[in-house]
Protein backbone atom coordinates (compact mmCIF):
# COMPACT_ATOMS: atom_id res chain seq x y z
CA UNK A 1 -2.90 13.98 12.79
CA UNK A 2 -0.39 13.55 10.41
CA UNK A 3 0.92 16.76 8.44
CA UNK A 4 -0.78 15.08 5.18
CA UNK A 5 -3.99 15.42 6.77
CA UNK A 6 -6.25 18.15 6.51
CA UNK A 7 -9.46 19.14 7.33
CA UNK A 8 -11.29 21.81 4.98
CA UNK A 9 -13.96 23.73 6.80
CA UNK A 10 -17.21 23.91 4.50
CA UNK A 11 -20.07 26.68 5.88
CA UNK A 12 -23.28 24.87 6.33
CA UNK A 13 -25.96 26.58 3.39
CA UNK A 14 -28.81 28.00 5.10
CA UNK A 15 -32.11 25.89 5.27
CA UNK A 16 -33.66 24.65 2.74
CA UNK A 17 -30.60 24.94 0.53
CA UNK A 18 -28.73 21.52 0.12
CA UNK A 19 -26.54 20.20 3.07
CA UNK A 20 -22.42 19.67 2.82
CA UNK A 21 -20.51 18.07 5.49
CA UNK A 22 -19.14 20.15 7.77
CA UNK A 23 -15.37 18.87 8.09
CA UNK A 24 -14.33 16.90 4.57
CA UNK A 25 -10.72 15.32 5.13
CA UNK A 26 -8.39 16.31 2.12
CA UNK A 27 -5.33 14.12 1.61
CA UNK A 28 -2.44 15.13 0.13
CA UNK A 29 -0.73 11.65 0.25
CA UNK A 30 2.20 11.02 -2.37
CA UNK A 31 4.76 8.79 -2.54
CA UNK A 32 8.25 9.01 -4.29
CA UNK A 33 10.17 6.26 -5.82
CA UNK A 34 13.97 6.91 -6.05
CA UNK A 35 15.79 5.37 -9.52
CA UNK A 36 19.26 5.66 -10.42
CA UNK A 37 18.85 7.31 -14.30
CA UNK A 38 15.63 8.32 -16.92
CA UNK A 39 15.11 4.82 -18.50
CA UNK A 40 14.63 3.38 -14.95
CA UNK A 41 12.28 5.93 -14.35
CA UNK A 42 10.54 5.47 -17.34
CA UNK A 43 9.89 2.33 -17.42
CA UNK A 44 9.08 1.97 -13.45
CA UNK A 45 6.07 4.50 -14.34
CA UNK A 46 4.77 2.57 -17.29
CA UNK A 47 4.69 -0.42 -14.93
CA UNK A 48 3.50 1.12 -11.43
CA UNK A 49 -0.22 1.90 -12.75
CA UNK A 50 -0.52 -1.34 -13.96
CA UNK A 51 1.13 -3.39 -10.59
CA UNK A 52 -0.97 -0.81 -8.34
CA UNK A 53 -4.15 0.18 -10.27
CA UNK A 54 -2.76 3.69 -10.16
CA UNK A 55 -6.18 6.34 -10.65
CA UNK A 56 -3.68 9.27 -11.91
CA UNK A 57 -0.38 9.00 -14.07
CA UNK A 58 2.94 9.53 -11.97
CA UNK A 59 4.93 12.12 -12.51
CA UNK A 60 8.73 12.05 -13.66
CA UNK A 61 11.16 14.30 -11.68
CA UNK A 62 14.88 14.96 -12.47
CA UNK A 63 16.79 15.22 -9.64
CA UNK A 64 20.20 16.63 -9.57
CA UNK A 65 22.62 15.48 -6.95
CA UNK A 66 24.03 18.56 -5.09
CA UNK A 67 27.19 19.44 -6.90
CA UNK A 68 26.83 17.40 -9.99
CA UNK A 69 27.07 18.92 -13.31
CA UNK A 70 26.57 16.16 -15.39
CA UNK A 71 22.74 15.28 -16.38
CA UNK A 72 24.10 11.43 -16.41
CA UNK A 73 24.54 11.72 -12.77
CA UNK A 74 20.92 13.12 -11.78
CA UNK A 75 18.55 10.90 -10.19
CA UNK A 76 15.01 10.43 -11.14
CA UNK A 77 12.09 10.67 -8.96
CA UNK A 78 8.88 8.92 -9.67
CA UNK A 79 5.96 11.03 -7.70
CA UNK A 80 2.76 9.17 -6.88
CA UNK A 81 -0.48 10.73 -5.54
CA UNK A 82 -2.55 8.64 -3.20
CA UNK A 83 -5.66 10.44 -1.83
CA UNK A 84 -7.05 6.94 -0.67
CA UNK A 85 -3.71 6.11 1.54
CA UNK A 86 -4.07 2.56 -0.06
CA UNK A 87 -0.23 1.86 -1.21
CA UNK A 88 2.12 0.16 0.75
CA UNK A 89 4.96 1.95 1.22
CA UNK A 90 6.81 -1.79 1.82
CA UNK A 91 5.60 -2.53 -1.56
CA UNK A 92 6.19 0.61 -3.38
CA UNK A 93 10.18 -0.11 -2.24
CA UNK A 94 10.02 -3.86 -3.55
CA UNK A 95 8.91 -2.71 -6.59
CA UNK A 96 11.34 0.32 -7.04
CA UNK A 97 14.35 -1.91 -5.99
CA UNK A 98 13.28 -4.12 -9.50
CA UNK A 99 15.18 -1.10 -10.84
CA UNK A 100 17.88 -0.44 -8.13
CA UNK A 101 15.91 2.21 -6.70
CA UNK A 102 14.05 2.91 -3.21
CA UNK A 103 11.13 3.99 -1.79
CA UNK A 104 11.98 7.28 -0.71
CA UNK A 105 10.93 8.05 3.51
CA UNK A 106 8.65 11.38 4.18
């Protein structure tokens, strides 16, 4: 089991009351595309929900390289939830290197 999955326990309701499964998987799948500055970023999240048929809008991180003090020399994360597991992470890296950025490895 990977450390994205997770199993909630649900008690079972007494009888007569409606049934839930027992063991429901929860998936806390996300994915993080790497690009070099904002408009990158920008523009790679208009674009990924349309290439991917993306059910929530990603979410734009700054990230500032250790040391840097200059906001021109951050990097910008795009964060992608994926509770199915259904993106490539292959793809996801073709598509961020369209803007010189990468796929980034859990």
């Amino acid at each position: 089991m990977s450390s994205a999955d997770h199993t909630l326990r649900v008690p079972i309701p007494a009888s007569g009351a409606s049934r839930v499964p027992e063991d429901v998987r929860v998936s806390d799948v996300r994915h993080v595309l790497v690009l070099p500055d904002r408009d990158a970023a920008e523009e790679a999240a208009e674009a990924v929900g349309d290439r991917f048929g993306l059910a929530e809008e990603p979410q734009l991180v700054r990230d500032a390289l250790a040391g840097e003090d200059d906001a021109e020399d951050a990097q910008w994360l795009v964060v992608l939830t994926d509770p199915e597991e259904r993106l490539d992470p292959k793809e996801l890296d073709e598509f961020a290197a369209e803007w010189d950025g990468w796929h980034e490895e859990p």
